[in-house]
Protein backbone atom coordinates (compact mmCIF):
# COMPACT_ATOMS: atom_id res chain seq x y z
CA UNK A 1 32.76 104.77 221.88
CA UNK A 2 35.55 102.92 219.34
CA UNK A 3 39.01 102.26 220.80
CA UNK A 4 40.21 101.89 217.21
CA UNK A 5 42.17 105.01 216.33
CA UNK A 6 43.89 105.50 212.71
CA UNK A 7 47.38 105.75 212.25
CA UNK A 8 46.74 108.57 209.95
CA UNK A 9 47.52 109.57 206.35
CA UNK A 10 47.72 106.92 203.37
CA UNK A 11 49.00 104.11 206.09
CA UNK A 12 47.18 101.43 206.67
CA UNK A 13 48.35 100.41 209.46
CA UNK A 14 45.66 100.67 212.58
CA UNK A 15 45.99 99.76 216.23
CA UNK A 16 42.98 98.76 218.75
CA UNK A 17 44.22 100.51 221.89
CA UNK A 18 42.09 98.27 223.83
CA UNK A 19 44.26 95.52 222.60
CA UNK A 20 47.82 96.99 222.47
CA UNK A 21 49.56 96.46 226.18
CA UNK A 22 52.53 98.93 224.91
CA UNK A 23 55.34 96.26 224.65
CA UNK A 24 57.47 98.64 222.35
CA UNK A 25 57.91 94.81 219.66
CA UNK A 26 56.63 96.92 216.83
CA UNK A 27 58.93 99.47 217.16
CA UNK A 28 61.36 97.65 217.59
CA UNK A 29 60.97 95.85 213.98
CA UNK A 30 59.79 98.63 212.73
CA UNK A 31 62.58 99.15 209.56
CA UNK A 32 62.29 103.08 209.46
CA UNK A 33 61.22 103.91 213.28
CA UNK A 34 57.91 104.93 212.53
CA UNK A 35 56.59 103.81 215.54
CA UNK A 36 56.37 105.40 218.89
CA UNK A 37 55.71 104.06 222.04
CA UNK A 38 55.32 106.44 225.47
CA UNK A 39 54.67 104.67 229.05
CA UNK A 40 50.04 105.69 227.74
CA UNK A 41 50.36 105.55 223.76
CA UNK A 42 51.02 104.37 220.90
CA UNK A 43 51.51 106.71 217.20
CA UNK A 44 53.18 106.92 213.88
CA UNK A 45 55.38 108.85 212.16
CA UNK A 46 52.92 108.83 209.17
CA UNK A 47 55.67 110.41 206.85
CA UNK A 48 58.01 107.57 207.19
CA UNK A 49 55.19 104.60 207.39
CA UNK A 50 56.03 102.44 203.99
CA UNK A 51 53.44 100.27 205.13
CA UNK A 52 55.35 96.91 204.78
CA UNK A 53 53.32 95.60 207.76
CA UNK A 54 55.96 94.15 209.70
CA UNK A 55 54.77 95.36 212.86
CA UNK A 56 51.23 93.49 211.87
CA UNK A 57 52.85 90.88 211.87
CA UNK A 58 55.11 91.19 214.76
CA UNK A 59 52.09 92.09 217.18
CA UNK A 60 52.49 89.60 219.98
CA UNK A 61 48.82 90.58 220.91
CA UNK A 62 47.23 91.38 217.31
CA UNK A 63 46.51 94.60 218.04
CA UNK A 64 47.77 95.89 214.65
CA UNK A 65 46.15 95.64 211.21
CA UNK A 66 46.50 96.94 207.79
CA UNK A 67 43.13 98.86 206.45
CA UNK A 68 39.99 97.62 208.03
CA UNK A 69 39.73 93.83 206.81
CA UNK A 70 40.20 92.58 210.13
CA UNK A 71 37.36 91.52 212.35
CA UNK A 72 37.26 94.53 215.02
CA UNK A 73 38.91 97.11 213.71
CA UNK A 74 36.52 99.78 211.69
CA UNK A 75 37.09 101.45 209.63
């Protein structure tokens, strides 16, 4: 069973729930608070994703990518 789950929609962005320990960072850089995170999960607001990939590169844990071109995430 994959713990990779896709944001959704046209964003690339994915997260590898095994990965992400809920820290709230991507959120928090996230420029137009498409991010939510609960106490157990982890989503986005696919409608206001512009998929600038800040919170990629924010992850303190690399639990984000964009697409699938990252080893471990599938696609």
């Amino acid at each position: 069973m994959s713990t990779i789950e896709p944001c959704g929609g046209g964003a690339p962005v994915r997260v590898d729930v095994s990965l992400c320990d809920l820290c709230d960072g991507c959120n928090a850089i996230c420029p137009t608070s498409a991010i939510r995170v609960r106490a157990d999960s982890w989503s986005l607001i696919e409608d206001a994703c512009i998929s600038c990939g800040f919170c990629v590169t924010f992850c303190p844990v690399e639990a984000l990518a964009m697409g699938v071109k990252k080893a471990g995430f599938a696609g």
